[in-house]
N, C-alpha and C. Protein backbone atom coordinates (compact mmCIF):
# COMPACT_ATOMS: atom_id res chain seq x y z
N UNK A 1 -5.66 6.64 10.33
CA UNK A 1 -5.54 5.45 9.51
C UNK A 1 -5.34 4.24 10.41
N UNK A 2 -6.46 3.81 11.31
CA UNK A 2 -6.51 2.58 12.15
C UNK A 2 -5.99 0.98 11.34
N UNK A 3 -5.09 0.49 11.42
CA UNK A 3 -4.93 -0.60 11.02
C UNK A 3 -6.37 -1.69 11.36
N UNK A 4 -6.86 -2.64 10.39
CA UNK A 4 -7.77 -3.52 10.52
C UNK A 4 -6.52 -4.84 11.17
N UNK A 5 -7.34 -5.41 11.90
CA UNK A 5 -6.98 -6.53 12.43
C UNK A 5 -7.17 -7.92 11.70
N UNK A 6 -5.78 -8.60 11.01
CA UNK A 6 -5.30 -9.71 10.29
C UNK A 6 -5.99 -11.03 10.81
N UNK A 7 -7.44 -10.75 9.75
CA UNK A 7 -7.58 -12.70 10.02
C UNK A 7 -6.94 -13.72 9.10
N UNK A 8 -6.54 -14.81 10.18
CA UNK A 8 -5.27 -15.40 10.02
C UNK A 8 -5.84 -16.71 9.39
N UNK A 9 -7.62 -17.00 9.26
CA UNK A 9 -8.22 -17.45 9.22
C UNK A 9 -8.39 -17.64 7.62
N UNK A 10 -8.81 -16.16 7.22
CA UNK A 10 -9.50 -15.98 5.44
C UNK A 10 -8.85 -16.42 4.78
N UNK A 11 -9.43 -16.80 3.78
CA UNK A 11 -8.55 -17.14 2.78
C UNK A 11 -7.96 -16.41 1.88
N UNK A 12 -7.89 -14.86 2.02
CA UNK A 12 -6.57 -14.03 1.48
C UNK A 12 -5.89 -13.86 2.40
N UNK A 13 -4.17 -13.54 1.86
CA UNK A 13 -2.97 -14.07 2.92
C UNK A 13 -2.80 -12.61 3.58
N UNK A 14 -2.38 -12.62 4.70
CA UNK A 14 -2.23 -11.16 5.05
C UNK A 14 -1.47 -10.06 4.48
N UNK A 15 -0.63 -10.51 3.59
CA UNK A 15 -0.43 -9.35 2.96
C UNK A 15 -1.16 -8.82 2.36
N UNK A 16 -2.34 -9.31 1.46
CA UNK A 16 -3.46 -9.03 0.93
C UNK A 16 -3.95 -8.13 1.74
N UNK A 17 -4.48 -8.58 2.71
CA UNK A 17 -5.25 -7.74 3.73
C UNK A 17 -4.80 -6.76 4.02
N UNK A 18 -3.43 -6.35 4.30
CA UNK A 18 -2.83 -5.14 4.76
C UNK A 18 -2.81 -4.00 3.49
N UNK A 19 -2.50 -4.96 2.31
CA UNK A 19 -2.59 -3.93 0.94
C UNK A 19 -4.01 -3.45 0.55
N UNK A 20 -5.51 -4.34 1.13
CA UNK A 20 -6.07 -4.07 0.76
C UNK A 20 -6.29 -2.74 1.81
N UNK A 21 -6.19 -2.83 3.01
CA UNK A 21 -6.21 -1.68 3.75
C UNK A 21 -6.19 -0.10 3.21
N UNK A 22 -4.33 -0.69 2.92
CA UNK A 22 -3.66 0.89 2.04
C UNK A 22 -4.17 1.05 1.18
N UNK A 23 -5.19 0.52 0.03
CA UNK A 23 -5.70 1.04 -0.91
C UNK A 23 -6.85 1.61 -0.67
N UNK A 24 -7.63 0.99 0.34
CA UNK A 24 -9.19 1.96 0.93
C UNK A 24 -8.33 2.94 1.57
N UNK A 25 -7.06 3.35 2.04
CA UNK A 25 -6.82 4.57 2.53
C UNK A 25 -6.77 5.59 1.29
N UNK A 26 -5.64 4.51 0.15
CA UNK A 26 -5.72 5.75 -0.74
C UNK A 26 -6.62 6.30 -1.43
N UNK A 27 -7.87 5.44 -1.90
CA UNK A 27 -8.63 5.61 -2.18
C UNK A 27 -9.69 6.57 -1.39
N UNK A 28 -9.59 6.50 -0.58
CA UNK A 28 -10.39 7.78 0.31
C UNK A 28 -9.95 9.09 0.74
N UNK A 29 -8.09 8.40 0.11
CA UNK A 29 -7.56 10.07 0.50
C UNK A 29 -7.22 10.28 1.75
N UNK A 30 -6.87 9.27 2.53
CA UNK A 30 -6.19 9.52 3.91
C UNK A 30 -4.62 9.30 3.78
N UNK A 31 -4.24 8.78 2.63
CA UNK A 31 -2.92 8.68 2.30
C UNK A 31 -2.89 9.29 0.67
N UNK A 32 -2.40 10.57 0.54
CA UNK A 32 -2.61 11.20 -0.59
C UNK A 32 -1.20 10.94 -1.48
N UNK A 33 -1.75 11.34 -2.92
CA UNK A 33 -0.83 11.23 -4.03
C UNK A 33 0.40 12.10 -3.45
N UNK A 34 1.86 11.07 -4.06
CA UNK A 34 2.99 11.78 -4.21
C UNK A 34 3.15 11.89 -2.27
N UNK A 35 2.55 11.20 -1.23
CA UNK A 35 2.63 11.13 -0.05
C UNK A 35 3.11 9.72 0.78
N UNK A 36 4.30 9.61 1.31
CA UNK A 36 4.49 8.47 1.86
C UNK A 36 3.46 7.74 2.21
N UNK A 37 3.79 6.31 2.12
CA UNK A 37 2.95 5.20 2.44
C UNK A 37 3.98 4.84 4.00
N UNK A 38 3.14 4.19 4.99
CA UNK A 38 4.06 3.59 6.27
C UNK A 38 5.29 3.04 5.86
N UNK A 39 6.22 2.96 6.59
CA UNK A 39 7.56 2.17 6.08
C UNK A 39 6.99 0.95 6.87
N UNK A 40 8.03 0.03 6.67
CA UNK A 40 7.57 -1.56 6.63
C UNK A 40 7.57 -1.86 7.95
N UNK A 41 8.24 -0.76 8.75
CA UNK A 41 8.52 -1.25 10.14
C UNK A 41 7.29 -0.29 11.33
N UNK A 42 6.88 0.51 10.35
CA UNK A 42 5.05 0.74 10.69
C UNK A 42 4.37 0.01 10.67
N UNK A 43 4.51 -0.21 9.67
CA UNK A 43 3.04 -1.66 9.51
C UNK A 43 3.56 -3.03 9.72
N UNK A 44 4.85 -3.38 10.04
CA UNK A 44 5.01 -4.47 11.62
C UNK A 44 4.28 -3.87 12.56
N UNK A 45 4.32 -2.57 12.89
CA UNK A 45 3.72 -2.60 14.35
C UNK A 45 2.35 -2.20 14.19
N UNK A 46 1.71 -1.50 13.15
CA UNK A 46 0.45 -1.29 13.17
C UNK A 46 -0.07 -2.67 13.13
N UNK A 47 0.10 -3.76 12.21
CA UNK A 47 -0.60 -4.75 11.96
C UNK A 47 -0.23 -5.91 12.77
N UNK A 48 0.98 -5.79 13.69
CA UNK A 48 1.77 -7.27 14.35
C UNK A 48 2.16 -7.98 13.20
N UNK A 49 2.78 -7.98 11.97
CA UNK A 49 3.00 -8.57 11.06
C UNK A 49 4.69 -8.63 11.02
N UNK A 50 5.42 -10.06 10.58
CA UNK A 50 6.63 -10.08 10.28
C UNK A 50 7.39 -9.17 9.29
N UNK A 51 8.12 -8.90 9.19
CA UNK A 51 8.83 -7.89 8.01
C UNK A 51 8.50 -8.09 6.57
N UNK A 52 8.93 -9.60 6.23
CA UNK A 52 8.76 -10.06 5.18
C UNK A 52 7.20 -10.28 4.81
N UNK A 53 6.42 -10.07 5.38
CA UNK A 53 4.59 -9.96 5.53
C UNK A 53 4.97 -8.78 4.85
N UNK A 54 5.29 -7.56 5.41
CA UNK A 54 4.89 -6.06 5.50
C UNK A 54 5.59 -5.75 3.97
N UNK A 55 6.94 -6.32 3.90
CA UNK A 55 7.46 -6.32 2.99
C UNK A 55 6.58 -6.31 1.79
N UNK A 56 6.23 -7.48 1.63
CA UNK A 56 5.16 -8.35 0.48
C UNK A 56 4.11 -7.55 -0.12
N UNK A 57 3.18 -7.03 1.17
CA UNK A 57 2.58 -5.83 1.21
C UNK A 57 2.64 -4.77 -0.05
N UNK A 58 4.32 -3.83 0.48
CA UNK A 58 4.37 -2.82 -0.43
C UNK A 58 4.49 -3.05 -1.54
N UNK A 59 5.56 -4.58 -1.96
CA UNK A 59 5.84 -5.13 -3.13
C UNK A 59 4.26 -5.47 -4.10
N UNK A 60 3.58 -6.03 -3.57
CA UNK A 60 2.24 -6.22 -4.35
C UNK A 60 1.49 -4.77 -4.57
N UNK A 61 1.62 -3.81 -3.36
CA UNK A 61 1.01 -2.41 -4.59
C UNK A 61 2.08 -1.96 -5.47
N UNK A 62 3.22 -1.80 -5.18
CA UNK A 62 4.12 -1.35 -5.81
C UNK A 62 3.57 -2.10 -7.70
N UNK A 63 3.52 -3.15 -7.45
CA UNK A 63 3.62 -4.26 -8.57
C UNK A 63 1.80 -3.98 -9.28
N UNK A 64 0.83 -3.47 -8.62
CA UNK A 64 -0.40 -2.88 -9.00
C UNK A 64 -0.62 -1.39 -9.46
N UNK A 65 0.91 -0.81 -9.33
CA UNK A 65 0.56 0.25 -9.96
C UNK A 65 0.27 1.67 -8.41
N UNK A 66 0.19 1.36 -7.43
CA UNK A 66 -0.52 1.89 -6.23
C UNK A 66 0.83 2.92 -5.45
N UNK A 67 1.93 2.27 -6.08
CA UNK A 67 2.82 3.21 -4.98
C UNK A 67 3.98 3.06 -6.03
N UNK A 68 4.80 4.21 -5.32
CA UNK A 68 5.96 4.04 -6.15
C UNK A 68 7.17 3.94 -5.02
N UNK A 69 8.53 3.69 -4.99
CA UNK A 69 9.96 3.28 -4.32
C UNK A 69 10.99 4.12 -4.93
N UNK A 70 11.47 5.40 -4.18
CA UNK A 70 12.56 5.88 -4.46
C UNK A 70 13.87 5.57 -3.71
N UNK A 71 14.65 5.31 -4.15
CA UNK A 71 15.77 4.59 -3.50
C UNK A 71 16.59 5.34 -2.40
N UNK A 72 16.37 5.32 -1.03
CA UNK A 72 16.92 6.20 -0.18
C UNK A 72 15.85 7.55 0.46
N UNK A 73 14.85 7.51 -0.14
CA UNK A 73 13.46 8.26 0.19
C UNK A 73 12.34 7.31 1.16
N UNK A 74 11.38 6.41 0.35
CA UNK A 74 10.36 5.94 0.83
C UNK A 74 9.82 5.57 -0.63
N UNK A 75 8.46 4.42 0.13
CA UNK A 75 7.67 4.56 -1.16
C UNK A 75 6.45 5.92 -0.76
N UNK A 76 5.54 5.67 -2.24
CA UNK A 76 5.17 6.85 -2.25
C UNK A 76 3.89 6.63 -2.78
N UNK A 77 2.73 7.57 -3.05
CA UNK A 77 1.50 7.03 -3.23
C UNK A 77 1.79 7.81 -4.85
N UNK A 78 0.99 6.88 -5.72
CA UNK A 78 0.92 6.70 -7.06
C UNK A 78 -0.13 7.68 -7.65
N UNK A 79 0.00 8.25 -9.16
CA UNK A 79 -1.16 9.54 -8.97
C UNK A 79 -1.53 8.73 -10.34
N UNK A 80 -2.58 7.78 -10.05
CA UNK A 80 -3.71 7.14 -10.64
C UNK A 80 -4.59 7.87 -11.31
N UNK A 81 -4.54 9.21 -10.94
CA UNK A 81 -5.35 10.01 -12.29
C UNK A 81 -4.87 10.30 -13.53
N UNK A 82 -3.09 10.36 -13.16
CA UNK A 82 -2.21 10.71 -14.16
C UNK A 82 -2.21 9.75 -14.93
N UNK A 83 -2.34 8.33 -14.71
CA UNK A 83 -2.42 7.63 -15.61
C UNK A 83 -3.52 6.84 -16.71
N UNK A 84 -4.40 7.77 -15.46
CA UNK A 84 -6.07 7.18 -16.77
C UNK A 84 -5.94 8.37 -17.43
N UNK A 85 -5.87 9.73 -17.60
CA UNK A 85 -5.37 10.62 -17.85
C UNK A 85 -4.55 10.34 -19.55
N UNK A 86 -3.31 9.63 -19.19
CA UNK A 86 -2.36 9.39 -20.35
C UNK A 86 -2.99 8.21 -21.26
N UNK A 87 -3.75 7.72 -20.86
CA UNK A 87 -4.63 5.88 -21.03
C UNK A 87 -5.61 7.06 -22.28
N UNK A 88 -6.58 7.74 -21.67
CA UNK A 88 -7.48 8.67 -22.40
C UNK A 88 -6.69 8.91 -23.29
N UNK A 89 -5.70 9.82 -23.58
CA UNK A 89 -5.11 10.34 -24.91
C UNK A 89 -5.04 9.52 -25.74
N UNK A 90 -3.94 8.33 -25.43
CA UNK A 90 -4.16 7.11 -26.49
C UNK A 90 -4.61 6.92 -27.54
């Protein structure tokens, strides 16, 4: 899972960029359901990014549905089938 290199340039902010990363991982399955996502002080160093960058990061998938935060664990990758899944029954 090679970190992409933060243009500082685009006009999405790097946290964007780093989340969009983790989602082509999860999405391809290099970071699987119910499987830690990097802690924040990974992806400072994978990406050279400040805390509060990396921070922002998890907070915006967290906030998309993409990961989940157990308190004293890690976050965690989100099982997106389970929920189109429950969406279908409806």
């Amino acid at each position: 899972m090679p970190a992409s290199v933060i243009d500082y340039q685009a006009p999405e902010p790097p946290y964007r960029q780093i989340a969009a990363d983790l989602i082509r991982d999860i999405q391809s399955g290099a970071l699987a359901v119910n499987r830690p996502v990097p802690s924040e002080a990974a992806l400072m160093q994978m990406y050279g990014v400040a805390r509060n960058t990396a921070r922002h990061a998890v907070s915006f998938l967290r906030d998309q549905g993409w990961v989940y935060t157990l308190p004293q664990r890690g976050t965690f990758v989100t099982d997106r089938s389970a929920e189109g899944d429950r969406q279908a029954a409806e």
